[in-house]
C-alpha atoms as a PDB file:
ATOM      1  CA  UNK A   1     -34.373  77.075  53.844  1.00  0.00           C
ATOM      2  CA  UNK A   2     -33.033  77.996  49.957  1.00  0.00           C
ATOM      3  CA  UNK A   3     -31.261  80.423  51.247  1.00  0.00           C
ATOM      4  CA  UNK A   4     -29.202  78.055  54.054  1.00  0.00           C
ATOM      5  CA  UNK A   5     -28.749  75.502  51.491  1.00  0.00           C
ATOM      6  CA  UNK A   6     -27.490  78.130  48.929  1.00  0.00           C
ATOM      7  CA  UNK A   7     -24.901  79.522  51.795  1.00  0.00           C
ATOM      8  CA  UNK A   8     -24.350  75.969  52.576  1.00  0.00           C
ATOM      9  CA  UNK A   9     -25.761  75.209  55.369  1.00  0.00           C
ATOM     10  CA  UNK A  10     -27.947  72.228  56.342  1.00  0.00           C
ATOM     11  CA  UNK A  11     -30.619  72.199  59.030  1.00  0.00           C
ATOM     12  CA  UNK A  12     -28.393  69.016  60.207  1.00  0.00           C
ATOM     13  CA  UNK A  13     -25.224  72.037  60.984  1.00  0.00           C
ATOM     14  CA  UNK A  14     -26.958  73.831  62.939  1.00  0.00           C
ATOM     15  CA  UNK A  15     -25.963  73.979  66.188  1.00  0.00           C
ATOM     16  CA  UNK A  16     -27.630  77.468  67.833  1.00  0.00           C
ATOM     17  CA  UNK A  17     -31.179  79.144  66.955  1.00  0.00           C
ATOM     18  CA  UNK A  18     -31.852  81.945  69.502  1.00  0.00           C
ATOM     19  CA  UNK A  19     -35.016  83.345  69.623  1.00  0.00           C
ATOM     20  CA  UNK A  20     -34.524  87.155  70.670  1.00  0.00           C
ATOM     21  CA  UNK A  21     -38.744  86.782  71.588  1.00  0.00           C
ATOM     22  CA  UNK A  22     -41.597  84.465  70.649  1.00  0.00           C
ATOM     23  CA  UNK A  23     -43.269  86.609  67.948  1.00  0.00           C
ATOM     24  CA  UNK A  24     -44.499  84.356  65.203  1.00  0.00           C
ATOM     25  CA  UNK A  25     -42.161  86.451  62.811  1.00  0.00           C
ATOM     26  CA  UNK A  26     -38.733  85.327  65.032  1.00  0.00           C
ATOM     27  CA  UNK A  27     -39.932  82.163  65.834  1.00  0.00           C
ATOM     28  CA  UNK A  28     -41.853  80.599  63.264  1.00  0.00           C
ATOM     29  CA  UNK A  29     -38.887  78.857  61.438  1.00  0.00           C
ATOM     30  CA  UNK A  30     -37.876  76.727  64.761  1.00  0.00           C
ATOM     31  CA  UNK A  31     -40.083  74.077  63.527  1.00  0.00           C
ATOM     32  CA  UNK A  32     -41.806  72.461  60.418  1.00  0.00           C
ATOM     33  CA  UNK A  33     -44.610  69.891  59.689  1.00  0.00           C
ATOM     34  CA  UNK A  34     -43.598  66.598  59.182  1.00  0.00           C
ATOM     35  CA  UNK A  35     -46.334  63.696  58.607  1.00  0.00           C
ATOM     36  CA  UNK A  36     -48.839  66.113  60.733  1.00  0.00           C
ATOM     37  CA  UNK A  37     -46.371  66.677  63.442  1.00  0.00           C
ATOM     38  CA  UNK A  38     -44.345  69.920  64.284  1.00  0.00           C
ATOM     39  CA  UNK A  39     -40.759  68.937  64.915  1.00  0.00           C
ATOM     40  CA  UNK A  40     -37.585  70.817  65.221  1.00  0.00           C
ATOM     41  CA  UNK A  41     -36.329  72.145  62.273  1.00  0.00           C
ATOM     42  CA  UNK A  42     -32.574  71.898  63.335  1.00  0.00           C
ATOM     43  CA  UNK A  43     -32.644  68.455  64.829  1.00  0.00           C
ATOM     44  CA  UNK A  44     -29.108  69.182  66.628  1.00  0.00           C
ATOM     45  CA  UNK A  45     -29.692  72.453  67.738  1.00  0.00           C
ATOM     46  CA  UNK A  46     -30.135  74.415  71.225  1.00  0.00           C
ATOM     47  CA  UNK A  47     -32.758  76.430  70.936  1.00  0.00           C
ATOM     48  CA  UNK A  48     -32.008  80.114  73.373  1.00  0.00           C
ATOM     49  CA  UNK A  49     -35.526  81.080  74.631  1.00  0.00           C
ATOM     50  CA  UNK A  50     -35.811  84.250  77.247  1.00  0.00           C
ATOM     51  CA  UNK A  51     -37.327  82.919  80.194  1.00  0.00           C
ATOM     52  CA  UNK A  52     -39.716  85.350  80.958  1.00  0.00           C
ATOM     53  CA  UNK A  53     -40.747  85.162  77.294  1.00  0.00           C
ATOM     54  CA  UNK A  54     -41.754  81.443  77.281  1.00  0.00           C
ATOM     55  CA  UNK A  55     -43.487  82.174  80.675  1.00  0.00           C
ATOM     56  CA  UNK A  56     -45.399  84.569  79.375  1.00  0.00           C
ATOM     57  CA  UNK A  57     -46.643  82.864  75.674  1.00  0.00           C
ATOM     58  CA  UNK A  58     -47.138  79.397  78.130  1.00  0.00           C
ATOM     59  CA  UNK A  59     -49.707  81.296  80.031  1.00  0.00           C
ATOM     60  CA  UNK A  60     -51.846  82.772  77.283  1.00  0.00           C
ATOM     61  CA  UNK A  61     -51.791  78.361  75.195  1.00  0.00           C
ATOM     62  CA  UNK A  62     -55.116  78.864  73.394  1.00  0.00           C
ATOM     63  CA  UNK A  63     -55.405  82.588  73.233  1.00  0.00           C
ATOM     64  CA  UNK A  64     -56.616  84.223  69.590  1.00  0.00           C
ATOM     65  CA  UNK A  65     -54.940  87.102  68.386  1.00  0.00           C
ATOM     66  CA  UNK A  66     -51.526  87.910  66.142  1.00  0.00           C
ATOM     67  CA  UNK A  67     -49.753  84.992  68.029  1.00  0.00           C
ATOM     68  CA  UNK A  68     -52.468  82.361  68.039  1.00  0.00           C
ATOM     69  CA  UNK A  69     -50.691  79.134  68.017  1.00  0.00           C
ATOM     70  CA  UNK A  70     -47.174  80.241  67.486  1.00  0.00           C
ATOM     71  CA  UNK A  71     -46.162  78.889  71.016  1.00  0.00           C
ATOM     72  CA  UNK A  72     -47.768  75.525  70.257  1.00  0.00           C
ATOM     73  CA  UNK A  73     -46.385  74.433  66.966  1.00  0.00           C
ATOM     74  CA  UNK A  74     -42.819  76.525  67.039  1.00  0.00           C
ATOM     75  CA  UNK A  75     -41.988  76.447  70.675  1.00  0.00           C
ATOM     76  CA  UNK A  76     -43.985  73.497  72.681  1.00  0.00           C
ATOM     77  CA  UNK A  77     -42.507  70.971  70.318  1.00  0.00           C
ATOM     78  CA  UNK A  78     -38.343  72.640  70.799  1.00  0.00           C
ATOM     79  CA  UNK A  79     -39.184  71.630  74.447  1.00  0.00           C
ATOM     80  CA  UNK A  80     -40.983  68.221  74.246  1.00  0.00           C
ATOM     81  CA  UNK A  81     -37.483  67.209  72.088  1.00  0.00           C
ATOM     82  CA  UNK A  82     -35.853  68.587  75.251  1.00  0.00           C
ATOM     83  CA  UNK A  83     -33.656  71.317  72.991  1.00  0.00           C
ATOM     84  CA  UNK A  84     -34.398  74.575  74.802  1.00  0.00           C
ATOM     85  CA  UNK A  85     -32.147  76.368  76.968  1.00  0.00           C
ATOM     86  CA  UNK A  86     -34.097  78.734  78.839  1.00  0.00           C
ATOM     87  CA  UNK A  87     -31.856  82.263  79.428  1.00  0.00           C
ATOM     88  CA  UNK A  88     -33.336  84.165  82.817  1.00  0.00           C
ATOM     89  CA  UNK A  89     -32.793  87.582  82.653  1.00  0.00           C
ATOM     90  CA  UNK A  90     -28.773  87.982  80.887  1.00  0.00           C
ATOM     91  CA  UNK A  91     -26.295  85.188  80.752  1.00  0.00           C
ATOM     92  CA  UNK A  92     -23.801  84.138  78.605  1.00  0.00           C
ATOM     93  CA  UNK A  93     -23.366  81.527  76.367  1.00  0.00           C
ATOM     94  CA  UNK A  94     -19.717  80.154  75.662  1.00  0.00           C
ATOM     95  CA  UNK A  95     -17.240  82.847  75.800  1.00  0.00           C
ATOM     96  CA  UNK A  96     -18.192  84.670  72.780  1.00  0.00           C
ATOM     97  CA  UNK A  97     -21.990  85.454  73.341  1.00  0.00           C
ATOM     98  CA  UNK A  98     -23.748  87.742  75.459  1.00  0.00           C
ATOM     99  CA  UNK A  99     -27.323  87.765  76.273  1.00  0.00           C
ATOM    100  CA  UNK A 100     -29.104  91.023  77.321  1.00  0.00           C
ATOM    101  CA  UNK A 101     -32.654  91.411  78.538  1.00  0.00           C
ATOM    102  CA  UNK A 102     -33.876  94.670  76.484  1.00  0.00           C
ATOM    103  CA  UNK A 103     -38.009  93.937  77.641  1.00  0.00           C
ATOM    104  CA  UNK A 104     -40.692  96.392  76.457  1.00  0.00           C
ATOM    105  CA  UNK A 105     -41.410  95.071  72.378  1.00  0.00           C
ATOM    106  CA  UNK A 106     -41.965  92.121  74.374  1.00  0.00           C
ATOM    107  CA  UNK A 107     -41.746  90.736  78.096  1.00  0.00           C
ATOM    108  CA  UNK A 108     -39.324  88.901  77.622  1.00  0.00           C
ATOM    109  CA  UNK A 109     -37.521  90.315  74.639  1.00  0.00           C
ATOM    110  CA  UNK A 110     -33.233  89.986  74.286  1.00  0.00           C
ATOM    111  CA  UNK A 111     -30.771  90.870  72.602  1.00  0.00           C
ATOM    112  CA  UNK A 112     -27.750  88.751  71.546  1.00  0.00           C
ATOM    113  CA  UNK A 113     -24.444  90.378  71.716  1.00  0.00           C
ATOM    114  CA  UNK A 114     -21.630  88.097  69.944  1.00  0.00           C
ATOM    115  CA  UNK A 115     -17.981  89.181  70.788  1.00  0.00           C
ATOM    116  CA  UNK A 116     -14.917  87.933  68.426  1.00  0.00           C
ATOM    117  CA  UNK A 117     -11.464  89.131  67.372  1.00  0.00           C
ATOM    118  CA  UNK A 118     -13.146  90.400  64.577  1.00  0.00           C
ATOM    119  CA  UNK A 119     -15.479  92.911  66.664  1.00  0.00           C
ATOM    120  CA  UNK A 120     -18.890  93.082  68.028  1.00  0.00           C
ATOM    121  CA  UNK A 121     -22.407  92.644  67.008  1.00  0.00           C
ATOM    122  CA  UNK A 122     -26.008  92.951  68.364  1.00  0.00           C
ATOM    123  CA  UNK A 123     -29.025  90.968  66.890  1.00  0.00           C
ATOM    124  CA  UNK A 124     -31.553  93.342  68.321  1.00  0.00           C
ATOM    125  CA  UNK A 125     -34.593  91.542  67.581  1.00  0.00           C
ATOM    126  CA  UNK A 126     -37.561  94.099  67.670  1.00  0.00           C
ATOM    127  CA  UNK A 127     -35.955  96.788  69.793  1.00  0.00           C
ATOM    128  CA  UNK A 128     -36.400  99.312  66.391  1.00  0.00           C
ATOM    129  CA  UNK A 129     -38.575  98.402  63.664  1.00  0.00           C
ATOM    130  CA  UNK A 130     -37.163 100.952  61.111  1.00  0.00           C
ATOM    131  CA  UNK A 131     -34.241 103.458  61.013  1.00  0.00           C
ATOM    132  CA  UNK A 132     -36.264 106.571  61.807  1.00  0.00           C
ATOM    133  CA  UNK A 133     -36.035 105.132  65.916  1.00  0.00           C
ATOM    134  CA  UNK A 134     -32.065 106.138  65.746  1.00  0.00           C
ATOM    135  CA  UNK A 135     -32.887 109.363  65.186  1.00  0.00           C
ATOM    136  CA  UNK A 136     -35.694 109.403  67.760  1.00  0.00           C
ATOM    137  CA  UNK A 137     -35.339 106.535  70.252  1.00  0.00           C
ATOM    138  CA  UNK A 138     -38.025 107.802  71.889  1.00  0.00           C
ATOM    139  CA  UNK A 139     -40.874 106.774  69.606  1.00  0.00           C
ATOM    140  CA  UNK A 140     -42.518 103.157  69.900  1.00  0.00           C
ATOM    141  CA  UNK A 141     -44.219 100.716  66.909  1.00  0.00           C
ATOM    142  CA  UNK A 142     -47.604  99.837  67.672  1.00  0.00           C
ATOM    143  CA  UNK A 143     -46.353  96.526  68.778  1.00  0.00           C
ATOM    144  CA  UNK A 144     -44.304  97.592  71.644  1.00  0.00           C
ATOM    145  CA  UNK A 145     -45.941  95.744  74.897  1.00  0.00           C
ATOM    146  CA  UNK A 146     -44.407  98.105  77.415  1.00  0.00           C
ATOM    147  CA  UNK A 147     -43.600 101.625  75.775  1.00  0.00           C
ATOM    148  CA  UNK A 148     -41.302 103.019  78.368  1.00  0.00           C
ATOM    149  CA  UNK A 149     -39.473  99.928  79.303  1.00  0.00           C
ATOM    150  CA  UNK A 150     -39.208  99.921  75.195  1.00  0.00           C
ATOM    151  CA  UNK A 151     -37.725 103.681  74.810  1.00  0.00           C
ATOM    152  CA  UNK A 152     -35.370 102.116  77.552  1.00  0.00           C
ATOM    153  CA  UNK A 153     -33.938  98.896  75.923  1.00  0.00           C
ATOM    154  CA  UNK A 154     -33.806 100.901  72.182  1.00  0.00           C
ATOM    155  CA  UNK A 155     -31.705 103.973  73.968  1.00  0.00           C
ATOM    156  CA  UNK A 156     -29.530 101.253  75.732  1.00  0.00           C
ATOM    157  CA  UNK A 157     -28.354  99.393  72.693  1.00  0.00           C
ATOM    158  CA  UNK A 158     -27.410 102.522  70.804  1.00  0.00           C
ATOM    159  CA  UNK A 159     -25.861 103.355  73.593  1.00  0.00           C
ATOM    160  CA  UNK A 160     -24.021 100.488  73.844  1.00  0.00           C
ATOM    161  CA  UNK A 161     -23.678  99.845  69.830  1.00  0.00           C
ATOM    162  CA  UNK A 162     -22.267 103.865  69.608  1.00  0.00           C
ATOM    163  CA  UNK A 163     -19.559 102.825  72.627  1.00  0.00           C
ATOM    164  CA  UNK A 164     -18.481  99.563  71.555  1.00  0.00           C
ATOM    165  CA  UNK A 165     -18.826 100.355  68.057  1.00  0.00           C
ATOM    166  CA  UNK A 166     -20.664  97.553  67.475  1.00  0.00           C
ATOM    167  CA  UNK A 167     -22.189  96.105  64.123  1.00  0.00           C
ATOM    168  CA  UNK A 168     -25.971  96.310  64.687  1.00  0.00           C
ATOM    169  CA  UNK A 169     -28.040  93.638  62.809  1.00  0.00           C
ATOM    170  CA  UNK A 170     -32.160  94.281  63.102  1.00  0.00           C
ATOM    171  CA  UNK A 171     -34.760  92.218  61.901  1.00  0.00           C
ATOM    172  CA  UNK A 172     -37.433  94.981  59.898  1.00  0.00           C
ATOM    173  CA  UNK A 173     -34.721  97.422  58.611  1.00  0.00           C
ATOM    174  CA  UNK A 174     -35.517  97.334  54.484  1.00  0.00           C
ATOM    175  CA  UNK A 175     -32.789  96.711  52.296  1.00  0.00           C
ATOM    176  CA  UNK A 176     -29.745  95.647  54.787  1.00  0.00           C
ATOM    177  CA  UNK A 177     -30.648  94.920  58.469  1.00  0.00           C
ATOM    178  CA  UNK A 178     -26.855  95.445  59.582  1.00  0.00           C
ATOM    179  CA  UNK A 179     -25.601  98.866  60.286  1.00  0.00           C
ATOM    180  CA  UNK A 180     -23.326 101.332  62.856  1.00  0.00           C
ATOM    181  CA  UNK A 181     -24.424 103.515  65.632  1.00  0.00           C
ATOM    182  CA  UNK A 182     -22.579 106.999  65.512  1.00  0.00           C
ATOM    183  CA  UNK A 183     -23.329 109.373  68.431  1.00  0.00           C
ATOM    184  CA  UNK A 184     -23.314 113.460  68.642  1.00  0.00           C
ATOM    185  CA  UNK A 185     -24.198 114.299  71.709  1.00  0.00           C
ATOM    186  CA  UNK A 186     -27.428 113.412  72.931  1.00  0.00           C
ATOM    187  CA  UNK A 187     -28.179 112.216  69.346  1.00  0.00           C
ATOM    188  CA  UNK A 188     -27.775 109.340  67.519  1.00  0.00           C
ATOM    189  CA  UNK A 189     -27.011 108.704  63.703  1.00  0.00           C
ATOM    190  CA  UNK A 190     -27.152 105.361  61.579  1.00  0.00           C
ATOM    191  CA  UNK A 191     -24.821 104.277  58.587  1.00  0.00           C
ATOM    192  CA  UNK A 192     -26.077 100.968  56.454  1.00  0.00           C
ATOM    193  CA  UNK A 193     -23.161  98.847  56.307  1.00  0.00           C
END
């Protein structure tokens, strides 16, 4: 929050927080604790869940594990204020953003493409967890749900990133997360930007 307020930007501003899956680490800010009571932490916001994502988490309420209570304190309370917009599958959002399903870190998992004079970018969520997956899209984290569907959505968006020449921003890359997708052949290379 230091850092919005330092760029800023006031939880009040806010008018979009999209949620590329409902891992406590990409989710955990939608909400904070106020007199015991998890509300919204952008009171005007939409909040862009995936669908199959919140189907999935809404089905395992009360499970233990890495997630345990995620969906109840930074999701449950988004809907009760009635400020999710559930995406099924791709849409669009306005003219300038693009939502893709890219499953396998995640059921549900997205990616958010956002189109402007300026250029493209792609907030690819968990689809690679570190650099090292350009270079070999075909290896998985630990954390991937569906390996094969995962391989898939990772070897789409550089794909995509290489053609469009796209600005790619990821969430676990160290140092910058943004960067460009350059293709040789069947390979692909990465340049921090």
């Amino acid at each position: 929050m230091e850092r919005l307020a330092e760029a800023g930007v006031t939880p009040e501003s806010v008018d979009y927080v999209m949620c590329t899956h409902l891992h406590a680490d990409h989710c955990g800010w939608n909400t904070r604790l106020v007199d015991g009571r998890w509300v919204p932490t952008f009171p005007n916001a939409r909040y862009i869940f995936s669908k199959a994502e919140y189907d999935y988490w809404e089905s395992r309420v009360g499970e233990e594990g890495f997630n345990a209570n995620v969906f109840e304190d930074s999701v449950l309370p988004v809907v009760a204020s009635r400020q999710a917009d559930m995406i099924d599958g791709a849409g669009t959002i306005g003219d300038d953003l693009i939502i893709h399903s890219t499953p396998g870190h995640s059921v549900g998992h997205i990616a958010i493409e956002l189109i402007n004079s300026a250029g493209t970018g792609i907030f690819s969520g968990d689809i690679m967890h570190q650099p090292l997956q350009v270079v070999r899209p075909d290896w998985n984290s630990r954390f991937c749900e569906n390996p094969e569907l995962a391989k898939a959505s990772r070897r789409w968006v550089l794909e995509h990133a290489a053609e469009q020449n796209s600005t790619v921003f990821t969430a676990h890359f160290s140092n910058s997360s943004a960067g460009r997708v350059s293709r040789r052949g069947d390979r692909f290379e990465w340049r921090f930007i």
